[in-house]
C-alpha atoms as a PDB file:
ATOM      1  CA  UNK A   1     173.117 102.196 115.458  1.00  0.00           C
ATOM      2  CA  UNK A   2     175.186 100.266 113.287  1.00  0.00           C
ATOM      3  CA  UNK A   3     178.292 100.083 116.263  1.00  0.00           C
ATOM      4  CA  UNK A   4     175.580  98.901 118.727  1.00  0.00           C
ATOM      5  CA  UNK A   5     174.683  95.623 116.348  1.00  0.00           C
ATOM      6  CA  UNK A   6     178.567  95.150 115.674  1.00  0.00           C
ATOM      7  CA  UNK A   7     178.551  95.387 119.918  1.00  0.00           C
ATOM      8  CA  UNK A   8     176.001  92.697 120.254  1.00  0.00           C
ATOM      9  CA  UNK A   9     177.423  90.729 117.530  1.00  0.00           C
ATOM     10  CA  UNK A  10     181.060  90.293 118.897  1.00  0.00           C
ATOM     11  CA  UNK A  11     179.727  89.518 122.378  1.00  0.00           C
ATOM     12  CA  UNK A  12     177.024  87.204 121.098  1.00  0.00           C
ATOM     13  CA  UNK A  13     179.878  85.404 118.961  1.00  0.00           C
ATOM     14  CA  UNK A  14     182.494  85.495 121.744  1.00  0.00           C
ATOM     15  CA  UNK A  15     179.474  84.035 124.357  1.00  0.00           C
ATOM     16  CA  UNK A  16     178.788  81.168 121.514  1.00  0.00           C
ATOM     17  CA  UNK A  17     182.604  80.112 120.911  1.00  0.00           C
ATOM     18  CA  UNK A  18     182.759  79.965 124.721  1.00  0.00           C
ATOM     19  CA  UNK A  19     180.030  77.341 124.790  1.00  0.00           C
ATOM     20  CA  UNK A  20     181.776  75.220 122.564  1.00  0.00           C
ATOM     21  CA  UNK A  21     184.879  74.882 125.023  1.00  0.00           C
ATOM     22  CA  UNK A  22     185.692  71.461 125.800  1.00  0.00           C
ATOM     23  CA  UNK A  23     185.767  70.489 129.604  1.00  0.00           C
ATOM     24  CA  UNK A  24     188.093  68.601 131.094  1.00  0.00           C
ATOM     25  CA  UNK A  25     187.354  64.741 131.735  1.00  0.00           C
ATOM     26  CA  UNK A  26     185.852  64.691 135.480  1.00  0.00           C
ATOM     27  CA  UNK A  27     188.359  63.369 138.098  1.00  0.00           C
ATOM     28  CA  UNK A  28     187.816  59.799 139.714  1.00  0.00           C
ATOM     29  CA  UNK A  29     186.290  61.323 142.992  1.00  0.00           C
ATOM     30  CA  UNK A  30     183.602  63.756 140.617  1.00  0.00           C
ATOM     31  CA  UNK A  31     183.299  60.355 139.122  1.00  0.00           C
ATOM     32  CA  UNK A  32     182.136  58.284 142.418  1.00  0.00           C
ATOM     33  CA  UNK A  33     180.628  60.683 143.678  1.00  0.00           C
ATOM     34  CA  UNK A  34     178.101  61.152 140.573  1.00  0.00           C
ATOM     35  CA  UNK A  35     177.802  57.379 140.448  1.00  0.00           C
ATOM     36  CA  UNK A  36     176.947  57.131 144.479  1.00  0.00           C
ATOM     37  CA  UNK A  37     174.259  59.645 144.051  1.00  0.00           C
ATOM     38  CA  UNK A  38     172.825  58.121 140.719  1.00  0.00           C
ATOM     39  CA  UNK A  39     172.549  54.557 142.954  1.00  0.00           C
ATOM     40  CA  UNK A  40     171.015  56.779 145.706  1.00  0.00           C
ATOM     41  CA  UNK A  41     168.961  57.984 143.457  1.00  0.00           C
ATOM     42  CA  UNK A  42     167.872  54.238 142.354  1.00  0.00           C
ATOM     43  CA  UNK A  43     167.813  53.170 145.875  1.00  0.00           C
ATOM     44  CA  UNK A  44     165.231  56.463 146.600  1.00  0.00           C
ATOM     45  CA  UNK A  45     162.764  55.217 143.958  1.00  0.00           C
ATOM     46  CA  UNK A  46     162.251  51.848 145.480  1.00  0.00           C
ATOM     47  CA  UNK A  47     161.775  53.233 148.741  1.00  0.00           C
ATOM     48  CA  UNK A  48     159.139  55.572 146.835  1.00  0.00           C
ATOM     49  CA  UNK A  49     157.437  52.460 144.929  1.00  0.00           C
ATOM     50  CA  UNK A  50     157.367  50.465 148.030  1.00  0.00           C
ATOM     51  CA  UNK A  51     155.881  52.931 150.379  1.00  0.00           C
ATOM     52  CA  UNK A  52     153.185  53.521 147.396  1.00  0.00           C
ATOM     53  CA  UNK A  53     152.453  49.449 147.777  1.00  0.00           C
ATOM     54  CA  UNK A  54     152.018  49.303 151.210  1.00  0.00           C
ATOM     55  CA  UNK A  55     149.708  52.292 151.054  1.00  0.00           C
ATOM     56  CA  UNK A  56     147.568  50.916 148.736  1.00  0.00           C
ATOM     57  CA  UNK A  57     147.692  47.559 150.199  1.00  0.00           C
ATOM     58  CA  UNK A  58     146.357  50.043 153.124  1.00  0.00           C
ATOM     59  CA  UNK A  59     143.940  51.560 151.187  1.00  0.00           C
ATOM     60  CA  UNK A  60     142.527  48.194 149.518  1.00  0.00           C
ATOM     61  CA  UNK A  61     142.117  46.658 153.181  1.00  0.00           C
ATOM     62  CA  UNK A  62     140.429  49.607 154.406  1.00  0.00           C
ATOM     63  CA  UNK A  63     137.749  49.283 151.497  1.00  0.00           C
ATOM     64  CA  UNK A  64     137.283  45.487 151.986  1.00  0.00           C
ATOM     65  CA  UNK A  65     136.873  46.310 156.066  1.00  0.00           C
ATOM     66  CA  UNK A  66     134.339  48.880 155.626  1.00  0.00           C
ATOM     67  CA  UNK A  67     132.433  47.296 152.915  1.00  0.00           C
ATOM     68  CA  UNK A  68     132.090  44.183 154.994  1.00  0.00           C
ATOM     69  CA  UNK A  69     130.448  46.163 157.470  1.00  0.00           C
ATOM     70  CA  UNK A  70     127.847  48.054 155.630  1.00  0.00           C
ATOM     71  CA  UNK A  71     127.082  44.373 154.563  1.00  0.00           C
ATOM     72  CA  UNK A  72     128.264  44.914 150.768  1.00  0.00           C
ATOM     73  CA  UNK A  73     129.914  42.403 148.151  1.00  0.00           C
ATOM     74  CA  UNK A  74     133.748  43.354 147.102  1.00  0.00           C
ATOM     75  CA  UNK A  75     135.049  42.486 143.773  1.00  0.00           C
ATOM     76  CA  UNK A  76     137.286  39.630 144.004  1.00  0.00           C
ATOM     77  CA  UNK A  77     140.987  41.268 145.156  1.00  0.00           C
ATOM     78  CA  UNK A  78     143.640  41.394 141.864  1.00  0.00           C
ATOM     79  CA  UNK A  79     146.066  39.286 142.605  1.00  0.00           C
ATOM     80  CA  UNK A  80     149.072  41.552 143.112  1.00  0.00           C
ATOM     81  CA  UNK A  81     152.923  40.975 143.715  1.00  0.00           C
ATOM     82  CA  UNK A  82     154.112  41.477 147.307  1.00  0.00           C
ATOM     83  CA  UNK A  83     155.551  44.653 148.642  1.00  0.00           C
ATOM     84  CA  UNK A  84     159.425  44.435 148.415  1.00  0.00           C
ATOM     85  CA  UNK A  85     161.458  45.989 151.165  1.00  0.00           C
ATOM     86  CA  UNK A  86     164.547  47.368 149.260  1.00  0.00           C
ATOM     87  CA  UNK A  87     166.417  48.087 152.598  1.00  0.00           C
ATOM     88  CA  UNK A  88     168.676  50.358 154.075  1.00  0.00           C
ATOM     89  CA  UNK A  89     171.243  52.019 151.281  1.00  0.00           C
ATOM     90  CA  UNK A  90     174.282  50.394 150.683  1.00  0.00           C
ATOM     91  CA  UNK A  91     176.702  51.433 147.925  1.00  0.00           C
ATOM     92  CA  UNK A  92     179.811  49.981 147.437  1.00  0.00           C
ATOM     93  CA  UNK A  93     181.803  51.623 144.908  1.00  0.00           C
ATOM     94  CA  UNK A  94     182.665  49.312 141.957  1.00  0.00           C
ATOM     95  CA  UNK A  95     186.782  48.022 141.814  1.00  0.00           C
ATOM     96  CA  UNK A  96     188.802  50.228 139.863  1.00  0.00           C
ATOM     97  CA  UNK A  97     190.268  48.705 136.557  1.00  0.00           C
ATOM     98  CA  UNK A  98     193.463  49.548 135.829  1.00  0.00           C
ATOM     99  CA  UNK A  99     194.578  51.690 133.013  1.00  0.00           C
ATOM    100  CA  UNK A 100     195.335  50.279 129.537  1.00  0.00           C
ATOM    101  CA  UNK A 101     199.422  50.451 129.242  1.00  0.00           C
ATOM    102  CA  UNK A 102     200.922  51.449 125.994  1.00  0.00           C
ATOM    103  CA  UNK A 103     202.153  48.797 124.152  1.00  0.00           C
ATOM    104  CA  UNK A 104     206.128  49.430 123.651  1.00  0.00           C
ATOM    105  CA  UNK A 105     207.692  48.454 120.436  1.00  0.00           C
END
């Protein structure tokens, strides 16, 4: 029983120091390419916000229309900000700054 917990133990430790292994710095295309997909992420939750606006811009007409028919008073509307189109995506990957030089004595 005793060489069993001694097992688990070494593998356990060996697992743990393994975690602690430092990774190498990601290379300048991992780089752009994480930074593209965090602007398209960005980008994706405008498109998200303003298809939510124009739905309930949908919605809110809808009400008023309906309500005017049965012959009902609305509240007066909450004066909201317009919808805002963000567009097609665009990313244009930021300029590249050179690397620091070491200063020669």
């Amino acid at each position: 029983m005793k060489l069993a917990h001694r097992i688990i133990a070494c593998a356990a430790l060996s697992l743990g120091t393994a975690a602690w292994a430092k990774l190498p710095p990601p290379s300048p295309e991992a780089k752009a390419k994480t930074e593209e997909a965090a602007a398209k992420g960005k980008w994706g939750d405008k498109v998200a916000a303003y298809q939510l606006c124009q739905a309930q811009n949908k919605v809110a007409a809808y009400y008023e229309a309906h309500a005017k028919q049965r012959g009902e008073s609305t509240p007066p509307p909450v004066p909201t900000p317009p919808c805002v189109d963000p567009g097609p995506f665009a990313y244009s990957q930021p300029e590249a700054t050179p690397a620091p030089s070491p200063d020669k004595k």
